[in-house]
N, C-alpha and C. Protein backbone atom coordinates (compact mmCIF):
# COMPACT_ATOMS: atom_id res chain seq x y z
N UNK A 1 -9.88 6.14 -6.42
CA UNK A 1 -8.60 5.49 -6.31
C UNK A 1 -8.75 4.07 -5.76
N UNK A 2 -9.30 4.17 -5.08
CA UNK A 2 -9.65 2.37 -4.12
C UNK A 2 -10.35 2.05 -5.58
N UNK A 3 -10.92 2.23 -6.00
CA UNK A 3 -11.73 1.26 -6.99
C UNK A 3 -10.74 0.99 -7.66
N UNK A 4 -9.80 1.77 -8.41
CA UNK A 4 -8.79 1.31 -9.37
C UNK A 4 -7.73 0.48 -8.96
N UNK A 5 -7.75 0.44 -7.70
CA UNK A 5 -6.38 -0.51 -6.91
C UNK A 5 -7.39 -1.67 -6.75
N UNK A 6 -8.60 -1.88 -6.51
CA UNK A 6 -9.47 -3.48 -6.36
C UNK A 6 -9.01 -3.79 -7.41
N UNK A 7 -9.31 -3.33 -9.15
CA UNK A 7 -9.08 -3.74 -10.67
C UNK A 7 -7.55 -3.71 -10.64
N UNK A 8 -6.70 -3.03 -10.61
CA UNK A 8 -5.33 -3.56 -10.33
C UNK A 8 -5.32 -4.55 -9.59
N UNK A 9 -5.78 -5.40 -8.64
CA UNK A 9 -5.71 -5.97 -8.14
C UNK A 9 -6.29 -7.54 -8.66
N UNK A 10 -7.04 -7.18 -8.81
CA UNK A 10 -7.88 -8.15 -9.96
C UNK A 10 -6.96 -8.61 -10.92
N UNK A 11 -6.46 -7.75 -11.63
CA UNK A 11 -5.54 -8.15 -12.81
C UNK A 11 -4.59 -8.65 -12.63
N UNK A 12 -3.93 -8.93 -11.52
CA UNK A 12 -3.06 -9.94 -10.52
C UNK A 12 -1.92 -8.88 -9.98
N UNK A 13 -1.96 -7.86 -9.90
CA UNK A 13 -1.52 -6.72 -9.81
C UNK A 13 -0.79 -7.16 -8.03
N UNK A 14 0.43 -7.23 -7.19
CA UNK A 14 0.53 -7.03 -6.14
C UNK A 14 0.91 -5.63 -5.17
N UNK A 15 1.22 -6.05 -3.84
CA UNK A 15 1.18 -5.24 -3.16
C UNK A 15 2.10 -3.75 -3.28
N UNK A 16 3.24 -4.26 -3.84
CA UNK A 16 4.14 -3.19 -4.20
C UNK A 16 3.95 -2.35 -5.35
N UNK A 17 3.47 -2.98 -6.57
CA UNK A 17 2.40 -2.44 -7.74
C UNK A 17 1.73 -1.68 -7.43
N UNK A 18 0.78 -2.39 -5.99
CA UNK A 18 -0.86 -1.05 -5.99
C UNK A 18 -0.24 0.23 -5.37
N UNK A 19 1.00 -0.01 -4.28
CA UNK A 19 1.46 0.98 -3.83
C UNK A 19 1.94 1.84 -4.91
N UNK A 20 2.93 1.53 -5.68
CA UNK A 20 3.27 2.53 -6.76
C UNK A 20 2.60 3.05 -7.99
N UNK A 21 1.35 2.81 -8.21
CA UNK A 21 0.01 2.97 -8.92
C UNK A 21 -0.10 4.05 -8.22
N UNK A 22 -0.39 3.73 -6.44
CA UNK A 22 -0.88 4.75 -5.93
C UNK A 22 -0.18 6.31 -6.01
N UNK A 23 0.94 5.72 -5.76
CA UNK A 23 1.77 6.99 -5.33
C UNK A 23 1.74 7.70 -7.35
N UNK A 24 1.87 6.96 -8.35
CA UNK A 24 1.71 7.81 -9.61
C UNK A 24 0.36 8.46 -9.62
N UNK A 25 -0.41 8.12 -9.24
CA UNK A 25 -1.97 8.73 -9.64
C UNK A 25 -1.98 9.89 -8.72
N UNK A 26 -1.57 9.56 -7.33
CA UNK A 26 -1.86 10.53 -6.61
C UNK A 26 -0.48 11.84 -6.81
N UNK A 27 0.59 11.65 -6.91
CA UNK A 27 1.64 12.29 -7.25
C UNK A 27 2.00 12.63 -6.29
N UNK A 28 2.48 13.98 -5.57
CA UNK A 28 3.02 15.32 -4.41
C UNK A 28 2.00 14.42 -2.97
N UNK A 29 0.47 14.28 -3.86
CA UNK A 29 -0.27 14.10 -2.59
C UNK A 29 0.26 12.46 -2.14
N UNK A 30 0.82 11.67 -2.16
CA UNK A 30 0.91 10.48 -1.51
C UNK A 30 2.10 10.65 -1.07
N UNK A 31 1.74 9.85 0.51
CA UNK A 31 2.38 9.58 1.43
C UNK A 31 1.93 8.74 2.38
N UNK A 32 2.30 8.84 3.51
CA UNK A 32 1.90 7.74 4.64
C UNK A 32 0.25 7.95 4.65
N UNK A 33 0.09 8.85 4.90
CA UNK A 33 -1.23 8.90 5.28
C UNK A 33 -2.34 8.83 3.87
N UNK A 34 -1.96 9.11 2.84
CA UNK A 34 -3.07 8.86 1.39
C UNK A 34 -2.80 7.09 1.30
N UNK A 35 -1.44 6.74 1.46
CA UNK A 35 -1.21 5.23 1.23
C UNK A 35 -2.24 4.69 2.51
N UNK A 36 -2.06 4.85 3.85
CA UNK A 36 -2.83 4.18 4.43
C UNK A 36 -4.65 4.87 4.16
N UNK A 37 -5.01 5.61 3.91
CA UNK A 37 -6.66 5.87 3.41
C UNK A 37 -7.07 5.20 2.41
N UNK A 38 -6.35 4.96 1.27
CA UNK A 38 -6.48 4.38 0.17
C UNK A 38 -6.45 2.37 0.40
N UNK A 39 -5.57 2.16 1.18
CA UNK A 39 -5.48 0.53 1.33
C UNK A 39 -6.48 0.08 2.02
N UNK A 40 -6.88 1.38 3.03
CA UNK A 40 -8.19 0.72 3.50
C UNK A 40 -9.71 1.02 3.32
N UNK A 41 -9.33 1.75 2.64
CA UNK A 41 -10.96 1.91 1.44
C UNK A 41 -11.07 0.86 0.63
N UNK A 42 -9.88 0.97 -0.29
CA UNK A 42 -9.84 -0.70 -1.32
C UNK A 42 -10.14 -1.93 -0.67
N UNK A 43 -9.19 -1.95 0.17
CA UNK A 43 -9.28 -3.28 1.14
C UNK A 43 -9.21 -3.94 2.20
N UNK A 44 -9.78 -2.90 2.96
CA UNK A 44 -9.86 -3.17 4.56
C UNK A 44 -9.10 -3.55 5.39
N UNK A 45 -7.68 -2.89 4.79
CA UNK A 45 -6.73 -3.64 5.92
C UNK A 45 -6.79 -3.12 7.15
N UNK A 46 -6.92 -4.33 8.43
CA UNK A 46 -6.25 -3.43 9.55
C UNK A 46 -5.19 -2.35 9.31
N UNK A 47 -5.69 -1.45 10.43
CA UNK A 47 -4.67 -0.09 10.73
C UNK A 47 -3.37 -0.90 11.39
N UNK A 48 -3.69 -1.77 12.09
CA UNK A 48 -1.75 -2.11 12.94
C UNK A 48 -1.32 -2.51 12.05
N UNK A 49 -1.90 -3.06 10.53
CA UNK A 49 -1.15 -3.90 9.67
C UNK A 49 -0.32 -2.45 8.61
N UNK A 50 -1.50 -1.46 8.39
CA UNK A 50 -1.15 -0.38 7.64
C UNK A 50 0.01 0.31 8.68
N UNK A 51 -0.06 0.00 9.68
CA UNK A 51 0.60 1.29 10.53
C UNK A 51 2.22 0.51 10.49
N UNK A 52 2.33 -1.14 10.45
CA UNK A 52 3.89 -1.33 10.16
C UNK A 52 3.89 -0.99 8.70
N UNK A 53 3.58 -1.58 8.04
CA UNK A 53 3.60 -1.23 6.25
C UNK A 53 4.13 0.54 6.13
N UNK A 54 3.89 0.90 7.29
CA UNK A 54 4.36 2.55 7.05
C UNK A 54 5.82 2.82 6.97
N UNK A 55 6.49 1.39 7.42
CA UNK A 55 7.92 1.70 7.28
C UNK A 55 9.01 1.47 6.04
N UNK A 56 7.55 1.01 5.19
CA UNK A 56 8.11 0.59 3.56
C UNK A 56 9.10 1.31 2.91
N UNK A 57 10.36 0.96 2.82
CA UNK A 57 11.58 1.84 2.65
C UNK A 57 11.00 2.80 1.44
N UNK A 58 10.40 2.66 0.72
CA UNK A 58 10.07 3.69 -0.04
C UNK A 58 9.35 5.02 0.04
N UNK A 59 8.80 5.23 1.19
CA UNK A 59 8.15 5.93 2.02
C UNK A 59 9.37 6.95 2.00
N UNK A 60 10.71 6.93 2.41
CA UNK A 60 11.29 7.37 2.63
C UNK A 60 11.33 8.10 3.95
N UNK A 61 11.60 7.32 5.10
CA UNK A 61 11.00 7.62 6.32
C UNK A 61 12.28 7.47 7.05
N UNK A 62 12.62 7.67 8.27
CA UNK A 62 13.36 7.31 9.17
C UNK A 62 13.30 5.99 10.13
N UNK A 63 14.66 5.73 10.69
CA UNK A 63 14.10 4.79 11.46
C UNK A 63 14.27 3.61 10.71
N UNK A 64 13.89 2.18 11.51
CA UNK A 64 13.68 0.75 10.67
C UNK A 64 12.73 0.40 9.92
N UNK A 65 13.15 0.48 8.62
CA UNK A 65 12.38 0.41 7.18
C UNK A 65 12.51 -0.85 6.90
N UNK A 66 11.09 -1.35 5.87
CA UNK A 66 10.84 -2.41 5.55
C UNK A 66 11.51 -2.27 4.03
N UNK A 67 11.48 -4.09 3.55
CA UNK A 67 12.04 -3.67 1.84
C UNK A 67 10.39 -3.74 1.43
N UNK A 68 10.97 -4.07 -0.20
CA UNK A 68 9.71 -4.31 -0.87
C UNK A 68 8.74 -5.35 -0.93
N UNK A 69 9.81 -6.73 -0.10
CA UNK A 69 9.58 -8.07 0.12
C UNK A 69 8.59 -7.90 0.88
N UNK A 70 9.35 -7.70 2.40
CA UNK A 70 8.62 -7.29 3.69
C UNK A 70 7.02 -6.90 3.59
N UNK A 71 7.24 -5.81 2.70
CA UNK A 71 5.93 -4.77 2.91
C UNK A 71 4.86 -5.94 1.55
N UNK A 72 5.36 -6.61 0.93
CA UNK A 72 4.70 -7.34 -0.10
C UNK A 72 4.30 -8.38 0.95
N UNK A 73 4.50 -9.07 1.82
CA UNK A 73 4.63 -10.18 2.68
C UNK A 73 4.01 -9.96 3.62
N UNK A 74 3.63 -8.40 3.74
CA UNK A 74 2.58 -8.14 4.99
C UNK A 74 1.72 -7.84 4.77
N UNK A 75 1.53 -7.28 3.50
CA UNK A 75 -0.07 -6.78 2.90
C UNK A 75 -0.88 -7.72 1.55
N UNK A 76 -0.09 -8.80 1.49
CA UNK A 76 -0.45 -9.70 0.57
C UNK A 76 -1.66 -10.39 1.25
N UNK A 77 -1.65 -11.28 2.24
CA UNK A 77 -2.38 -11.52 2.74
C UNK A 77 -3.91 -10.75 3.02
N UNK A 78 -3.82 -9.85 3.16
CA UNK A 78 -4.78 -9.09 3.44
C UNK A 78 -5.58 -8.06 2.07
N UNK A 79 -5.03 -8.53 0.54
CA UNK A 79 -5.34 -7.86 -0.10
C UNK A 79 -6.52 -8.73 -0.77
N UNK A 80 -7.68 -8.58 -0.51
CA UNK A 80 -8.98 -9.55 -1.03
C UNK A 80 -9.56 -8.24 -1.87
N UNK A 81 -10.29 -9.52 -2.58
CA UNK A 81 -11.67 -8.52 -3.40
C UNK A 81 -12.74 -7.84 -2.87
């Protein structure tokens, strides 16, 4: 899965993309915790960076949720080859 989100990534693919790549490939199994294993196998994000990104309204989580902007705006930066 990390390998296919680097080549999504490659292909100019962003942050909200690799997330929903992820969550189709993986299906039932994604959630907070496959989204954060997977972002940082692909691409080394810090954990404090994965651990706000956890509030990505799509997550469907409680509490103060990020949009798609937000969570694109925090993991953009950090998405290298």
């Amino acid at each position: 899965m990390a390998d296919e989100l680097r080549v999504a990534h490659a292909e100019g693919k962003g942050a909200v993309e690799l997330a929903l790549l992820s969550m189709a490939k993986l299906g039932p199994a994604f959630g907070v915790i496959s989204f954060i294993a997977v972002f940082r196998m692909a691409f080394d994000v810090p954990i404090h960076v994965l651990q706000r990104a956890q509030a990505w309204e799509r997550f469907g989580g409680g509490g103060v949720q990020i949009s798609d902007q937000e969570f694109s705006a925090l993991l953009s930066p950090r998405l290298t080859d």
